[in-house]
N, C-alpha and C. Protein backbone atom coordinates (compact mmCIF):
# COMPACT_ATOMS: atom_id res chain seq x y z
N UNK A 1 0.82 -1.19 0.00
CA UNK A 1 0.00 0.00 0.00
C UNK A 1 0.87 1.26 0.00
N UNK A 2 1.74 1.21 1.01
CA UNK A 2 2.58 2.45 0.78
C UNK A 2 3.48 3.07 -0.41
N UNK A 3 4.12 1.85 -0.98
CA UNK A 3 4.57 1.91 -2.35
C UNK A 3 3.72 2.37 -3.27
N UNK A 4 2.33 2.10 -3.06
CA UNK A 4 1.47 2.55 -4.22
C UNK A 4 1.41 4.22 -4.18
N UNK A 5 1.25 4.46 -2.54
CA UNK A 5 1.05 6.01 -2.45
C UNK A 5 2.28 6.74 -2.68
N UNK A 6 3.53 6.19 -2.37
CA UNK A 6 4.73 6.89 -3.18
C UNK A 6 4.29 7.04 -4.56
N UNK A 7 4.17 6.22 -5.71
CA UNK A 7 4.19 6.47 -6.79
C UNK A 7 3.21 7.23 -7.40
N UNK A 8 2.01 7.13 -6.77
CA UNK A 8 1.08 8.46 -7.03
C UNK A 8 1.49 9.09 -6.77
N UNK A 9 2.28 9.39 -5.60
CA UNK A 9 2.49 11.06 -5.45
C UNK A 9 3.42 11.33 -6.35
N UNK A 10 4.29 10.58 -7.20
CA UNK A 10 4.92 11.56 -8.37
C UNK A 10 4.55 11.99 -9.69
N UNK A 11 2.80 11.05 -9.96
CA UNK A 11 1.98 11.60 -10.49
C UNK A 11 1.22 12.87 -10.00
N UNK A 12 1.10 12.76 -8.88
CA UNK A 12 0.27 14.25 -8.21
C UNK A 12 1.68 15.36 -8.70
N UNK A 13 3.04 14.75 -8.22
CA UNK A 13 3.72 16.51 -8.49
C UNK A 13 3.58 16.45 -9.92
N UNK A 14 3.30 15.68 -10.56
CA UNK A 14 3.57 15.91 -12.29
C UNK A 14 2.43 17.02 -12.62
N UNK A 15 1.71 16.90 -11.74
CA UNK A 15 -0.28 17.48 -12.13
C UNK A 15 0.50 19.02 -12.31
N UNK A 16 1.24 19.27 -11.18
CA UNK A 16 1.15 20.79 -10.99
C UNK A 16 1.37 21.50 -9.47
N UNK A 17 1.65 23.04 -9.56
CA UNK A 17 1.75 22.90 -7.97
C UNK A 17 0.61 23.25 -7.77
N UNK A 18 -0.48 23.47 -7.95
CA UNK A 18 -1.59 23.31 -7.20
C UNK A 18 -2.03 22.21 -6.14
N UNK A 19 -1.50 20.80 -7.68
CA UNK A 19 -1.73 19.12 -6.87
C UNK A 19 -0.86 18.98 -6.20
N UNK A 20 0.55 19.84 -6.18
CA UNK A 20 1.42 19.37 -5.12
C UNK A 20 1.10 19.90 -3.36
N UNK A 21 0.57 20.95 -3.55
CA UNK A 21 0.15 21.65 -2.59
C UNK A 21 -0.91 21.18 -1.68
N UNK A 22 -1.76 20.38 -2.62
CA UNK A 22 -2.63 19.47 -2.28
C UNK A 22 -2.22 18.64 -1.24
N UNK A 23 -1.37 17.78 -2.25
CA UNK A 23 -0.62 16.69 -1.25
C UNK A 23 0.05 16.95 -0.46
N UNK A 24 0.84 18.04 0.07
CA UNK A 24 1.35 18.40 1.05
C UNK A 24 0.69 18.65 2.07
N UNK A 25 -0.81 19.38 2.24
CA UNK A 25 -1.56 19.05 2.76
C UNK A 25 -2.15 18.30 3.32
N UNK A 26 -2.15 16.98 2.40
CA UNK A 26 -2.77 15.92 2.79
C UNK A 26 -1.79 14.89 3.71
N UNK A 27 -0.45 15.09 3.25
CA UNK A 27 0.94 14.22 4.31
C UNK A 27 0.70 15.03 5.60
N UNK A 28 0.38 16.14 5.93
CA UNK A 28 0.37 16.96 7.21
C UNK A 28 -0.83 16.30 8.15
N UNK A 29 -1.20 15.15 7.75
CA UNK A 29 -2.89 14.75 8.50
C UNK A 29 -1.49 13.70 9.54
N UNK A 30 -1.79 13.53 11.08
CA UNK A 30 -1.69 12.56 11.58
C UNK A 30 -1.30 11.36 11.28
N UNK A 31 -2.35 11.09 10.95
CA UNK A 31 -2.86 9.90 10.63
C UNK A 31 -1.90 9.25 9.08
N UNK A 32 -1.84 9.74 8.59
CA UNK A 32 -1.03 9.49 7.16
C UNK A 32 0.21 9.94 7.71
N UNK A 33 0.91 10.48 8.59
CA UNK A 33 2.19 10.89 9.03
C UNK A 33 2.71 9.27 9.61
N UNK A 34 1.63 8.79 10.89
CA UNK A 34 1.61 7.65 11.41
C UNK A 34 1.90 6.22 10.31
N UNK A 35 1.40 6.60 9.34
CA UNK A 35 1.23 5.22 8.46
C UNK A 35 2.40 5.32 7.85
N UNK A 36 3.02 7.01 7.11
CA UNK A 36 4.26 7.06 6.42
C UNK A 36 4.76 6.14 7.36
N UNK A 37 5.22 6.65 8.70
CA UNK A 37 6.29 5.68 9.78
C UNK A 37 5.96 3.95 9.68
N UNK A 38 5.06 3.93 9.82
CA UNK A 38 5.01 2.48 9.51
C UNK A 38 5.73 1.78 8.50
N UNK A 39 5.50 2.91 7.29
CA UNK A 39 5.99 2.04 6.04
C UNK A 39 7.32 1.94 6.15
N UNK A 40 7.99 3.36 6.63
CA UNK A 40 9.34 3.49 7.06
C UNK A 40 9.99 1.86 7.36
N UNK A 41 9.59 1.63 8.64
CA UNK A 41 9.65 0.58 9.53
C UNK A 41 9.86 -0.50 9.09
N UNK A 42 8.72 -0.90 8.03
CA UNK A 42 8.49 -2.37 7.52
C UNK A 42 9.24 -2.03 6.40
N UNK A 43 9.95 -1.50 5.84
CA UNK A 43 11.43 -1.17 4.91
C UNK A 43 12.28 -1.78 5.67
N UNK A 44 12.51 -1.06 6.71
CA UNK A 44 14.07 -1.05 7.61
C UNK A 44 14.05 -2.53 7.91
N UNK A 45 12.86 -3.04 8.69
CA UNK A 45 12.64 -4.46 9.17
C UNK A 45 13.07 -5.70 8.25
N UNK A 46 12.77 -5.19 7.11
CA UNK A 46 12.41 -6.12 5.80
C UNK A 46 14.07 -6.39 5.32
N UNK A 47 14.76 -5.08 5.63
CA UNK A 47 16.21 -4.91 5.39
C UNK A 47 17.21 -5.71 6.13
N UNK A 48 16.52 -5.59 7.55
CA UNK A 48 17.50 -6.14 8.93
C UNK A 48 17.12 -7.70 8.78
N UNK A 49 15.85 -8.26 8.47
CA UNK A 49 15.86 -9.40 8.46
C UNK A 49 16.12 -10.11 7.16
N UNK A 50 16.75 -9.47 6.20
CA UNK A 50 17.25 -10.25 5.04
C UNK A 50 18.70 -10.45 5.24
N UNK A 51 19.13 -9.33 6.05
CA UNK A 51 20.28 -9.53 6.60
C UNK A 51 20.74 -10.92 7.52
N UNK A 52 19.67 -11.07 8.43
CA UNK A 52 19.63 -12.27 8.93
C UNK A 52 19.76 -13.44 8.40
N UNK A 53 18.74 -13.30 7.09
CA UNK A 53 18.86 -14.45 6.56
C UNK A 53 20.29 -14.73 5.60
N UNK A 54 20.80 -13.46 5.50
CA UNK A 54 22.22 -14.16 4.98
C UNK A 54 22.59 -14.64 5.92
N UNK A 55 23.07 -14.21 7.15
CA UNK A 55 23.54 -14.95 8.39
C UNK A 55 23.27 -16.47 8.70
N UNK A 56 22.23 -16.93 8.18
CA UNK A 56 21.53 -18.10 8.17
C UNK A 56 22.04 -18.30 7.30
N UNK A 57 22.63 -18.07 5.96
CA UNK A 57 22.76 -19.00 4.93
C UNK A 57 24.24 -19.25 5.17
N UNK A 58 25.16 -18.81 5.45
CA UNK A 58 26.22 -18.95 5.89
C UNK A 58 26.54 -20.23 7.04
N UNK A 59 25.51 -21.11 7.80
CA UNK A 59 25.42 -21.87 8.97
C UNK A 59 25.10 -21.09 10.05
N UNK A 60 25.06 -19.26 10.49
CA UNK A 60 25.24 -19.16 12.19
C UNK A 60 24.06 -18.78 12.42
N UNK A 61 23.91 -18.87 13.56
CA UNK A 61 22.84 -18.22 14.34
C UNK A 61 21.67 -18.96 14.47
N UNK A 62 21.73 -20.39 14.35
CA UNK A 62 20.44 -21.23 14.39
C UNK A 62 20.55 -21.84 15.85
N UNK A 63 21.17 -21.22 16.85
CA UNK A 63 21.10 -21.84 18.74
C UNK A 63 19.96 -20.78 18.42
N UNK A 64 19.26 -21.79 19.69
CA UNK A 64 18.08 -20.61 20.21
C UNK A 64 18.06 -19.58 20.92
N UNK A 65 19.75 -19.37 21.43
CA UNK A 65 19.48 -17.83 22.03
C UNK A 65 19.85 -17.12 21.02
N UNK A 66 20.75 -17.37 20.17
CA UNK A 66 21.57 -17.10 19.10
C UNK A 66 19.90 -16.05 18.21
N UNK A 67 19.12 -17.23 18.13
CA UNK A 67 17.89 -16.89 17.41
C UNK A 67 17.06 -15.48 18.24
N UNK A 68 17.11 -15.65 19.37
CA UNK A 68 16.61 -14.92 20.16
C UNK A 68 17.02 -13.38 20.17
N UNK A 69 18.28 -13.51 20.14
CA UNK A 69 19.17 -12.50 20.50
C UNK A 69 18.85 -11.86 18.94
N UNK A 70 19.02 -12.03 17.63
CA UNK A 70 19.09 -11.68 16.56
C UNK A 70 17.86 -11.45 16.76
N UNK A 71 16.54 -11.95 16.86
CA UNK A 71 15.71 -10.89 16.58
C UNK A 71 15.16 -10.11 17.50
N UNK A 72 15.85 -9.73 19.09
CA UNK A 72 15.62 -8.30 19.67
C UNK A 72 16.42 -7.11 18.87
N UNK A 73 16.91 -7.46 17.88
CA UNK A 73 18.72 -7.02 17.56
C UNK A 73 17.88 -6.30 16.05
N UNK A 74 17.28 -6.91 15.94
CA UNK A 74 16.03 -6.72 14.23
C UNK A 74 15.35 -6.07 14.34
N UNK A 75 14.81 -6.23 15.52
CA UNK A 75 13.59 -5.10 15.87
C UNK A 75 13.90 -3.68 16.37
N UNK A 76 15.32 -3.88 17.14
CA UNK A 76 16.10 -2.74 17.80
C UNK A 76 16.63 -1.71 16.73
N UNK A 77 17.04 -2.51 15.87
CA UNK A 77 17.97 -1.79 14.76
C UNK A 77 16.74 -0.92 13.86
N UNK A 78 15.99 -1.76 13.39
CA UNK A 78 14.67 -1.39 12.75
C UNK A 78 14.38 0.19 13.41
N UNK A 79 13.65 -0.33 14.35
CA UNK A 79 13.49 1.03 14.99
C UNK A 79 14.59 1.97 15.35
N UNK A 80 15.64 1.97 15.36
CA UNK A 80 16.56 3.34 15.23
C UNK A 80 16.78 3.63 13.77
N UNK A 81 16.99 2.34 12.74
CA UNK A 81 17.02 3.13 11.53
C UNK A 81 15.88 4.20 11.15
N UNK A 82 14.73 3.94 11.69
CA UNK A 82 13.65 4.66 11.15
C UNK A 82 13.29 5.83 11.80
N UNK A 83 13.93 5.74 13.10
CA UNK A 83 14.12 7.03 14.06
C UNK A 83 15.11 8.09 13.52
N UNK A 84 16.31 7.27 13.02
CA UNK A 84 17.28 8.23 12.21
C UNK A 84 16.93 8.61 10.92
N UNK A 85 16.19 7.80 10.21
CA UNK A 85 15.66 8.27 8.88
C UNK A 85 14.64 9.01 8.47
N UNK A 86 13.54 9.10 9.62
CA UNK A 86 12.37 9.97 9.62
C UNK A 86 12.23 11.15 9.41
């Protein structure tokens, strides 16, 4: 969903600045600020845990704290990348 609303919006700036103005407007709602972050998130997440899975393809990290530990470490990272990227 979020990917979709990126790519409209570079149809909206194509419209004009009227439509851009629009949409600037419309990113200033809460609520669509909240969801941008989300999408943020499930980027960064999507990033940290492919990372993992190279780690996995290599043999390490299949003990179960090993497992454990990597994904407080996924979720941790996640959320500061998106804290720093916001």
């Amino acid at each position: 969903m979020g990917l979709i609303i990126y790519v409209a919006s570079f149809f909206i700036i194509l419209q004009g600045n009227d439509s851009y103005l629009q949409l600037q407007t419309m990113l200033d709602y809460t609520i669509i600020r909240i969801g941008i972050w989300f999408f943020i998130y499930a980027l960064f997440f999507h990033l940290c845990h492919g990372i993992r899975h190279l780690i996995w393809d290599v043999g390490q990290g299949f003990e179960k704290d090993d497992m454990d530990r990597n994904a407080i470490i996924e979720l941790a990272l996640s959320l500061v990348l998106t804290l720093i990227f916001y």
